[in-house]
Protein backbone atom coordinates (compact mmCIF):
# COMPACT_ATOMS: atom_id res chain seq x y z
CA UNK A 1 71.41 92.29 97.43
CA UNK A 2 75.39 91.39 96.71
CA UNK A 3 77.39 93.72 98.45
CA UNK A 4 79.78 96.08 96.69
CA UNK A 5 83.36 96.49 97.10
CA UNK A 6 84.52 99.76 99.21
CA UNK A 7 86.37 101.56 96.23
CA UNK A 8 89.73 103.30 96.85
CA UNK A 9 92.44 105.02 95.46
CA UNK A 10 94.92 102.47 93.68
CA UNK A 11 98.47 103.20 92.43
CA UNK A 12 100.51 101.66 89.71
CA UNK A 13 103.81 103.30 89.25
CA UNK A 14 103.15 107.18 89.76
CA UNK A 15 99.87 106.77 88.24
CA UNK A 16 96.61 106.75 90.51
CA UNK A 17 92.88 105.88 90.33
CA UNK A 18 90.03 104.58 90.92
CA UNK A 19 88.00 101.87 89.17
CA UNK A 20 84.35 101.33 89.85
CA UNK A 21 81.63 99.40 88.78
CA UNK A 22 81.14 100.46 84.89
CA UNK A 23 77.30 101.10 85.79
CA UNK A 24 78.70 104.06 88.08
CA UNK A 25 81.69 105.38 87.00
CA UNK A 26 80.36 108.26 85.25
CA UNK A 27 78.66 109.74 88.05
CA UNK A 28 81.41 109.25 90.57
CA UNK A 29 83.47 111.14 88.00
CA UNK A 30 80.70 114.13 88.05
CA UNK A 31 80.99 113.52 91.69
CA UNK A 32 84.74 113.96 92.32
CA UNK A 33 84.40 117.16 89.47
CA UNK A 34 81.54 119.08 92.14
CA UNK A 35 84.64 118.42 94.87
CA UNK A 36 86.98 120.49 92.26
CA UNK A 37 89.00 116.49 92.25
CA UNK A 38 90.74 116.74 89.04
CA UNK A 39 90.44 113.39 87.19
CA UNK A 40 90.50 111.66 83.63
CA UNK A 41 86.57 110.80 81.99
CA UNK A 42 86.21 107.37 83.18
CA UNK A 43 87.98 104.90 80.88
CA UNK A 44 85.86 101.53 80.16
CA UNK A 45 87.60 97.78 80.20
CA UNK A 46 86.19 94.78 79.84
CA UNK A 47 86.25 93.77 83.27
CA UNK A 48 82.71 95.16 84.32
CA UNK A 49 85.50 97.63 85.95
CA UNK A 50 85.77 101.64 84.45
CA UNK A 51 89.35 103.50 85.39
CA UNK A 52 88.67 107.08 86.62
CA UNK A 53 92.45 108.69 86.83
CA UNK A 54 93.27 110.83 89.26
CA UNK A 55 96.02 113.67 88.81
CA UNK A 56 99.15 114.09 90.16
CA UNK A 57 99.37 115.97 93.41
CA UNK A 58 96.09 115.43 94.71
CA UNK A 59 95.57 114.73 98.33
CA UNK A 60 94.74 111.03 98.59
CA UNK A 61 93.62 111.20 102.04
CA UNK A 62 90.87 113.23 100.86
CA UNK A 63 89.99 111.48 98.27
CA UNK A 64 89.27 108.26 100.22
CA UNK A 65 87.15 110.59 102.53
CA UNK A 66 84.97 111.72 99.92
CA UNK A 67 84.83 107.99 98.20
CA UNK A 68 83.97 106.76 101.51
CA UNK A 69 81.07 109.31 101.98
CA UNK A 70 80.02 108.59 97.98
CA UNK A 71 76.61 106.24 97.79
């Protein structure tokens, strides 16, 4: 079994998110909605990569906490 890349919170200018595995995005975005984490509907790319964006003034810390806990 290939092991998968620990996912975290990215930046790129004042933006911030998350991509994950296109096979999974969707439900870590249902995920991160049941922890009221405001984000963007995962947006696909042709990278095997989907961009979940996170909104501005969310505790990051936390969200790393609940990514790491996410399976």
């Amino acid at each position: 079994m290939a092991r998968q890349k620990k996912l975290r919170v990215q930046a790129d200018g004042k933006r911030h998110y998350i991509n994950v595995p296109a096979g999974r995005a969707l439900e870590l975005h249902n995920y991160l909605r049941t922890h009221r984490v405001r984000s963007a509907p995962p947006q696909p790319s042709f990278t095997g990569f989907d961009s979940i964006e996170l909104a501005n003034g969310i505790d990051f810390g936390h969200i790393q906490a609940l990514l790491s806990a996410w399976i």
